[in-house]
Protein backbone atom coordinates (compact mmCIF):
# COMPACT_ATOMS: atom_id res chain seq x y z
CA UNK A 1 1.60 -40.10 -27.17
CA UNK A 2 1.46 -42.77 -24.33
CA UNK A 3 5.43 -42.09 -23.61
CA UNK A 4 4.74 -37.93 -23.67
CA UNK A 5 2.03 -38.36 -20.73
CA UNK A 6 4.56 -40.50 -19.38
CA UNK A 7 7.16 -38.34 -19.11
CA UNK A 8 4.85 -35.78 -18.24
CA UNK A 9 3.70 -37.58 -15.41
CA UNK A 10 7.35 -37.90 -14.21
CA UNK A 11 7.95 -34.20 -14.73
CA UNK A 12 4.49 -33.18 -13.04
CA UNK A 13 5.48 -35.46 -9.78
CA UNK A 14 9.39 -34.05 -9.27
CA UNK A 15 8.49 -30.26 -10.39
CA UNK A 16 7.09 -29.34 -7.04
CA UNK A 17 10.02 -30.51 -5.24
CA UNK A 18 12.00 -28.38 -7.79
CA UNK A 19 9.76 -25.11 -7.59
CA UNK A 20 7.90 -23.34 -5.01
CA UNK A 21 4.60 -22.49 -6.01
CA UNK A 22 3.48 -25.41 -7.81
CA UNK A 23 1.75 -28.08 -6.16
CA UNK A 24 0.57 -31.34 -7.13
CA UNK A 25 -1.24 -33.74 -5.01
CA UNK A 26 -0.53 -36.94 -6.18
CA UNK A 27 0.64 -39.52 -9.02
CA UNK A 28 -2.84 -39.80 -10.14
CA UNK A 29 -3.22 -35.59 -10.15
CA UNK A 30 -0.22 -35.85 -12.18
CA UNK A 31 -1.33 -38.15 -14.55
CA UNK A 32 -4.37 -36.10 -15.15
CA UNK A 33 -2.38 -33.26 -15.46
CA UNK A 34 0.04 -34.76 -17.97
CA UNK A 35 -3.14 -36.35 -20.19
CA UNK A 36 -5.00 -32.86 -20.30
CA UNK A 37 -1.68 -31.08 -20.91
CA UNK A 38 -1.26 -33.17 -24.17
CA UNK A 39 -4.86 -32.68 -25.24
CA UNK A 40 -5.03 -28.81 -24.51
CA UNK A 41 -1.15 -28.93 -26.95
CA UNK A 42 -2.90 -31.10 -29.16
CA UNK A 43 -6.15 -28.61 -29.39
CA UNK A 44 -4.66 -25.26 -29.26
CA UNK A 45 -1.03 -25.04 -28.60
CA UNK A 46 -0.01 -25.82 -32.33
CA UNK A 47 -2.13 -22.35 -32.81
CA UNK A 48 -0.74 -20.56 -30.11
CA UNK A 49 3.24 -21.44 -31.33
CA UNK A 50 2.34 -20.34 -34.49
CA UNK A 51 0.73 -17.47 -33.51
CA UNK A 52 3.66 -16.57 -31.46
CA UNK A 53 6.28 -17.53 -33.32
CA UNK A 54 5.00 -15.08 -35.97
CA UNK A 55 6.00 -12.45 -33.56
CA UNK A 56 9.26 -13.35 -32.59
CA UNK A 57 10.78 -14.69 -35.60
CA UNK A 58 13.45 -12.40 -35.80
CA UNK A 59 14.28 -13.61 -32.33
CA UNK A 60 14.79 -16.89 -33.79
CA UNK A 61 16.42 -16.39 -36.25
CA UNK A 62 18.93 -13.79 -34.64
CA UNK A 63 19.29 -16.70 -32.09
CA UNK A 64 19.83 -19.81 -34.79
CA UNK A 65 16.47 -21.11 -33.05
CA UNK A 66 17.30 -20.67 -29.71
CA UNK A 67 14.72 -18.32 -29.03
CA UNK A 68 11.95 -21.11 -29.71
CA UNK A 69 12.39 -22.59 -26.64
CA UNK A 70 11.32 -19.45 -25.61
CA UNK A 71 8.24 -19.82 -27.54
CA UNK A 72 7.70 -23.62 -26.09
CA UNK A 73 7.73 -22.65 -22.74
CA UNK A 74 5.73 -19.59 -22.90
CA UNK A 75 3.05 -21.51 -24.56
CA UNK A 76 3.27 -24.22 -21.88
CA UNK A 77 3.06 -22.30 -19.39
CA UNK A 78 -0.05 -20.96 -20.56
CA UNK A 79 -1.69 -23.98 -20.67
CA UNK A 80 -0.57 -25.41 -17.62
CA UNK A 81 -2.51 -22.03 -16.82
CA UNK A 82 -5.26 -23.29 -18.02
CA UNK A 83 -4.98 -26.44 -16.75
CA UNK A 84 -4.46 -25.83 -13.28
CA UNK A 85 -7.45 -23.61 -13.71
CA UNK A 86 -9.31 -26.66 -14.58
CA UNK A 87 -7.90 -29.47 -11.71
CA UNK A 88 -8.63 -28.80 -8.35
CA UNK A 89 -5.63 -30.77 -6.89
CA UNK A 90 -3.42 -29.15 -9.12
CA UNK A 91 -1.89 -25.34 -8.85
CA UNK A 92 0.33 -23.19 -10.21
CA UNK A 93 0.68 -19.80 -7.92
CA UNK A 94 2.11 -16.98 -10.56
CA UNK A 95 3.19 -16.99 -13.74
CA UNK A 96 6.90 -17.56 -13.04
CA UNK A 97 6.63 -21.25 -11.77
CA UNK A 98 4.14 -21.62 -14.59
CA UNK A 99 7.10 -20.78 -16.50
CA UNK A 100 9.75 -22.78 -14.86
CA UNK A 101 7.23 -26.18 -15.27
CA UNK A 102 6.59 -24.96 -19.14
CA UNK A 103 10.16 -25.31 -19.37
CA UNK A 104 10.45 -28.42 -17.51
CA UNK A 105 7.53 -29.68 -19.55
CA UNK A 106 9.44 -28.85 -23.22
CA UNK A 107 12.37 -30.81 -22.07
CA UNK A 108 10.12 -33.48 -21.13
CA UNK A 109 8.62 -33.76 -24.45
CA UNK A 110 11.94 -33.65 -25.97
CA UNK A 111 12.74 -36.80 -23.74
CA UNK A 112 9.14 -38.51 -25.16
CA UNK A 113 10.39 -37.73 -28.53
CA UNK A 114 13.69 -39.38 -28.00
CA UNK A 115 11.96 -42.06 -25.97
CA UNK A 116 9.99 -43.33 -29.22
């Protein structure tokens, strides 16, 4: 879990510079952001891609599973919604860089993954 909020913390510093509409204020905002992303996926995103993925499994399977990262970033993004909602330093402005950092955010824990 230590090398997700890691990599989080690397994605949450370089997405800004990637995406208007997100902004970040520092390492330490990122950090925070990266630690309460993991708890908030810890807490309720397992519900939320299940919940999802209930609707759109046709999707997936049509896709061979593609679709799920579909599902992965949706879901992030919603709690980077969330989150953002609950940092004051940190802000997302619309749903479509909340979307765009989701994504960033599933490849990232794909890295952490990899990483251990």
């Amino acid at each position: 879990m230590i090398a997700t909020v890691l990599v989080l913390t690397a994605v949450a510093v370089f997405t800004p510079q990637l995406l208007k509409g997100i902004r970040v204020k520092d390492i330490s905002t990122a950090l925070v952001v990266a630690a309460l992303f993991v708890v908030l996926n810890l807490l309720i995103g397992w519900l939320l891609k299940g919940l999802l993925s209930l609707f759109v499994w046709p999707l997936v399977w049509l896709t061979f599973g593609l679709a799920s990262i579909l599902v992965t970033s949706t879901v992030n993004a919603v709690l980077l919604k969330v989150t953002a909602n609950l940092i004051e330093p940190f802000d997302i402005d619309g749903w479509l860089p909340a979307f765009g950092m989701g994504f960033l955010f599933a490849l990232g824990g794909q890295v952490a993954k990899i990483l251990t």
